[in-house]
C-alpha atoms as a PDB file:
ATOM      1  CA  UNK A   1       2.552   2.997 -11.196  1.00  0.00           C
ATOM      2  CA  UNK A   2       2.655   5.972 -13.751  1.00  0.00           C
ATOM      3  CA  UNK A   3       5.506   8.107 -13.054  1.00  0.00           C
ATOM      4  CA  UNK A   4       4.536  10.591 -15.507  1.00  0.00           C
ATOM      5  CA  UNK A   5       1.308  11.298 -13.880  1.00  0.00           C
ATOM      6  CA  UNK A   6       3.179  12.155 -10.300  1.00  0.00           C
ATOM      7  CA  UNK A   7       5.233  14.514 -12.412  1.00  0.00           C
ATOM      8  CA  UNK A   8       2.062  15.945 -13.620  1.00  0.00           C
ATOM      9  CA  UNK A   9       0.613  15.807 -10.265  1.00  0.00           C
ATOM     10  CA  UNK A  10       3.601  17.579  -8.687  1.00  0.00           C
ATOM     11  CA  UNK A  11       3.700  20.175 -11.787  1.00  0.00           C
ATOM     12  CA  UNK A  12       0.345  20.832 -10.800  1.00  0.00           C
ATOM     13  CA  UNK A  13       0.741  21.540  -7.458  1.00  0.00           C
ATOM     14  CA  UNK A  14       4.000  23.745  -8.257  1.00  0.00           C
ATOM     15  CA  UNK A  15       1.422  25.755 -10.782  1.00  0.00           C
ATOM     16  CA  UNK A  16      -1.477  26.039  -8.767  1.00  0.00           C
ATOM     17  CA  UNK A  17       0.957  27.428  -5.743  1.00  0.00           C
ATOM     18  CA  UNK A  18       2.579  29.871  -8.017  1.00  0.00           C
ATOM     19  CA  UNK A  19      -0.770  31.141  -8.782  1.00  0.00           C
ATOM     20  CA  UNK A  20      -1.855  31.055  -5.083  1.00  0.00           C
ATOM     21  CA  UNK A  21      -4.333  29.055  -5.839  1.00  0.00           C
ATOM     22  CA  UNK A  22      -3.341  25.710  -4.069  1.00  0.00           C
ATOM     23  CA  UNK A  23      -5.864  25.890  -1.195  1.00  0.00           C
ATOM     24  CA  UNK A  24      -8.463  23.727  -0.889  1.00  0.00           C
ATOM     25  CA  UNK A  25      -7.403  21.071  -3.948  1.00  0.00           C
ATOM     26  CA  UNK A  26      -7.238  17.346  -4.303  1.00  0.00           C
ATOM     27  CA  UNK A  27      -5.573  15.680  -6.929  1.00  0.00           C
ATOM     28  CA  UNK A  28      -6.011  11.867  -7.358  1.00  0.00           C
ATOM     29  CA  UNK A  29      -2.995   9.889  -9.216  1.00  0.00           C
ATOM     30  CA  UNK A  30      -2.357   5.962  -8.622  1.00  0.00           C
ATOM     31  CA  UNK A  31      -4.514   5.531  -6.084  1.00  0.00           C
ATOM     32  CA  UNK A  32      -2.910   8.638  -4.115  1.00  0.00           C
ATOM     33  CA  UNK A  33      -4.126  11.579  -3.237  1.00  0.00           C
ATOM     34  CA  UNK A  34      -2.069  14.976  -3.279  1.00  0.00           C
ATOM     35  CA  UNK A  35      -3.467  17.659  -1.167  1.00  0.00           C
ATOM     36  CA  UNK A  36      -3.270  21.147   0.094  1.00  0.00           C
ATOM     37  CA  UNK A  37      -5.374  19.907   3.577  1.00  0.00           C
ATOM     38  CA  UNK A  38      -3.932  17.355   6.052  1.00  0.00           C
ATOM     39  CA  UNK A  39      -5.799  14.420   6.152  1.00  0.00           C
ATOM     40  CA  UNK A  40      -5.264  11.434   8.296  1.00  0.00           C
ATOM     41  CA  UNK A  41      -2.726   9.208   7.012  1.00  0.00           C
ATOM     42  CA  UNK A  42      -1.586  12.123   5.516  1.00  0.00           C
ATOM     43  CA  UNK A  43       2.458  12.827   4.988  1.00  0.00           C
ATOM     44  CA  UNK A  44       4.135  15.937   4.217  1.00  0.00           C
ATOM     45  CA  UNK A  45       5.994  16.029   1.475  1.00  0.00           C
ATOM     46  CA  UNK A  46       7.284  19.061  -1.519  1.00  0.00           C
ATOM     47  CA  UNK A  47       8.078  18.789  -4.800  1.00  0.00           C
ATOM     48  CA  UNK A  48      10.707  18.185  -7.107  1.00  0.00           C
ATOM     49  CA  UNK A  49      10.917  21.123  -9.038  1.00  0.00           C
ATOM     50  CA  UNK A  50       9.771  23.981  -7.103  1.00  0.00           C
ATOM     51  CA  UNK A  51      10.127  22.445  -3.291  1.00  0.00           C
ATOM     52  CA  UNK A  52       6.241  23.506  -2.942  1.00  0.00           C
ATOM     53  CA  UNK A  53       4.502  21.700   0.265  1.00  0.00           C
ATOM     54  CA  UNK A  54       1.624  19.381  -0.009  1.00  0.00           C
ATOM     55  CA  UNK A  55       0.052  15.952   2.052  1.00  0.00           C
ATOM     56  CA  UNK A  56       0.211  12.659   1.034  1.00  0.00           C
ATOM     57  CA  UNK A  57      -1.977   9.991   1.381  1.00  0.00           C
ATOM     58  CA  UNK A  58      -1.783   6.742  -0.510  1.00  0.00           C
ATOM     59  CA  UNK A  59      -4.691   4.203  -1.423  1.00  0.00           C
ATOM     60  CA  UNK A  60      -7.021   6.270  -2.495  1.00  0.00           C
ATOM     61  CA  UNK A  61      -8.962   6.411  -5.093  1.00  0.00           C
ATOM     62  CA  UNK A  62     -10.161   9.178  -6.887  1.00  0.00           C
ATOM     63  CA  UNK A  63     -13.347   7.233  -8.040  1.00  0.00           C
ATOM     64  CA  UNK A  64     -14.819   7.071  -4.496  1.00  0.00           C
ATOM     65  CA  UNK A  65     -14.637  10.904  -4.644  1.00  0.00           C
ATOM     66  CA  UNK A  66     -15.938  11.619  -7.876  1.00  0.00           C
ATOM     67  CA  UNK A  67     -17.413   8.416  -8.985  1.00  0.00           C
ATOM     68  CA  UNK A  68     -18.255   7.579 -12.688  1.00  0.00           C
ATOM     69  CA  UNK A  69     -16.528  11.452 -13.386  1.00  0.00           C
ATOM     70  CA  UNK A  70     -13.243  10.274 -11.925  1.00  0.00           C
ATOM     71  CA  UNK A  71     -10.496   8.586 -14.230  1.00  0.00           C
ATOM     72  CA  UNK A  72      -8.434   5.899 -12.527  1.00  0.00           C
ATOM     73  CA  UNK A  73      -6.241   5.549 -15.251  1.00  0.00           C
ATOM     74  CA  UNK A  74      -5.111   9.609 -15.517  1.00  0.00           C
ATOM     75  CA  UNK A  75      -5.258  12.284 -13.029  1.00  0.00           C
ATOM     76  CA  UNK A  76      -8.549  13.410 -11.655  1.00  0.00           C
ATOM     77  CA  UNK A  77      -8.653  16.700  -9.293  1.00  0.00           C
ATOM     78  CA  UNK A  78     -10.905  17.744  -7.059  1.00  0.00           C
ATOM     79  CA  UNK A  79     -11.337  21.532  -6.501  1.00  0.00           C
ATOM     80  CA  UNK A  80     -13.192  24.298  -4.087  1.00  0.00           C
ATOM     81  CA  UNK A  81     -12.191  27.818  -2.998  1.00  0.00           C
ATOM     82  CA  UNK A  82     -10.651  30.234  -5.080  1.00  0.00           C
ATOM     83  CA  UNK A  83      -9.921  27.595  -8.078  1.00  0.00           C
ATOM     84  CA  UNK A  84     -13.797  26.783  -7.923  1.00  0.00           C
ATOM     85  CA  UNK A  85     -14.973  30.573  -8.859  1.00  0.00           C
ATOM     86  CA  UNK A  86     -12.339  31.209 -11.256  1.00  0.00           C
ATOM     87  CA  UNK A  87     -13.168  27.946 -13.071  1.00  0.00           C
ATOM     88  CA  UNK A  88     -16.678  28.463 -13.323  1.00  0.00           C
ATOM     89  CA  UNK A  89     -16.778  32.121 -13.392  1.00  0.00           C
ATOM     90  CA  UNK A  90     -14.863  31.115 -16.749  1.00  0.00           C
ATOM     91  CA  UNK A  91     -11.780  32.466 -16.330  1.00  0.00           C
ATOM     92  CA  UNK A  92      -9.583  31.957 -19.885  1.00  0.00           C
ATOM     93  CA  UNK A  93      -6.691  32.628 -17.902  1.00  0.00           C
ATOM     94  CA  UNK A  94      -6.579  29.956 -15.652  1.00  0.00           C
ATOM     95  CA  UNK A  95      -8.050  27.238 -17.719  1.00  0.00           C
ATOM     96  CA  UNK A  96      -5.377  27.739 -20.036  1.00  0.00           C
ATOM     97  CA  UNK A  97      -3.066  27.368 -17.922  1.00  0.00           C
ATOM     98  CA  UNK A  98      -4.266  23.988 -16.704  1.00  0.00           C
ATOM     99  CA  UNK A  99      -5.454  22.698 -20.241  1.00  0.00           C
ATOM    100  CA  UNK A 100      -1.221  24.003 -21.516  1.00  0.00           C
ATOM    101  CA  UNK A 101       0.152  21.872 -18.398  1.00  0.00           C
ATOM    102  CA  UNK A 102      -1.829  18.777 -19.872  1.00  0.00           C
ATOM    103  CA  UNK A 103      -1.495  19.356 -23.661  1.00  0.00           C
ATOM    104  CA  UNK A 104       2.413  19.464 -22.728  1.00  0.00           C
ATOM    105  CA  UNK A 105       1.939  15.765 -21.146  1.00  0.00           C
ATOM    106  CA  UNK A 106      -0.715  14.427 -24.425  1.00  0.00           C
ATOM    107  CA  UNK A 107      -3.837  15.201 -22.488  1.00  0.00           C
ATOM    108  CA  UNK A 108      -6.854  17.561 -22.178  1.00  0.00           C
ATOM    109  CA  UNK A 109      -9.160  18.030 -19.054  1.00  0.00           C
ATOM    110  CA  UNK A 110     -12.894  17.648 -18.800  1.00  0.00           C
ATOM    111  CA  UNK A 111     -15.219  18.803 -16.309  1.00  0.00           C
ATOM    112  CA  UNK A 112     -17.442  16.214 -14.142  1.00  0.00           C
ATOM    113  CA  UNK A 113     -18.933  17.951 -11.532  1.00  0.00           C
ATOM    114  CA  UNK A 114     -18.638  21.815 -11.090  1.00  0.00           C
ATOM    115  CA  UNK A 115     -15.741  20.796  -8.675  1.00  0.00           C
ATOM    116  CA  UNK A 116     -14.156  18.417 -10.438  1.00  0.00           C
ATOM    117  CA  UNK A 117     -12.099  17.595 -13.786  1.00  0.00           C
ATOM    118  CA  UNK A 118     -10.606  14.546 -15.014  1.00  0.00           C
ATOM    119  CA  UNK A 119      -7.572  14.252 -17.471  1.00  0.00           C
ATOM    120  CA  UNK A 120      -8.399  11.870 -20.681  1.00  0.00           C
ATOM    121  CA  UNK A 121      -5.117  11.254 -23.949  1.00  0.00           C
ATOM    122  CA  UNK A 122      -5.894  13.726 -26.550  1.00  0.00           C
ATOM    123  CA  UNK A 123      -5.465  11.127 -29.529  1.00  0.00           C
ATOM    124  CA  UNK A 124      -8.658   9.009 -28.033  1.00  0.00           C
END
């Protein structure tokens, strides 16, 4: 298990709430999926940093979401609501945000789906 990418996935979450933006998100890390929605199998849980709520659920993977625009190895996140417009709408703001989280961590997103981005090293 990558450790780094749960620190990512919690840094996320602690972003994405600070922005009030953490409604209606998946992230998929190690076979685990972080939400803002309870989901069965789902357990409460907050973060390290920032103590900011979100579910739990383990074994599952992000590629029977998102299929071939999932990465397994990484972080892949999953994305409707609020996050959705601003992301395609374009929004610098916002993007940068998420693409300075990753650079911090040696990775850049990429879109799949208009819901969806994956996370991929930046020296590849």
């Amino acid at each position: 298990m990558n450790l780094i990418m749960n620190e990512m996935a919690e840094e996320l979450v602690d972003l994405l709430t600070q922005e009030e933006l953490f409604d209606e998100i998946n992230i998929y890390v190690n076979n685990t999926r972080y939400s803002s929605e309870k989901t069965k199998n789902a357990e409460r849980q907050t973060t390290a940093k920032m103590g900011n709520a979100y579910w739990r659920t383990e074994n599952v993977r992000a590629e029977d979401v998102v299929g071939e625009y999932a990465n397994p190895d990484t972080l892949t996140m999953t994305f409707e609501g609020m996050l959705y417009d601003l992301l395609t709408d374009g929004n610098p703001g916002v993007e940068g945000k998420l693409q300075s989280l990753f650079e911090r961590y040696g990775y850049y997103l990429e879109y799949g789906y208009a819901w969806s981005l994956a996370i991929y090293p930046i020296d590849e």
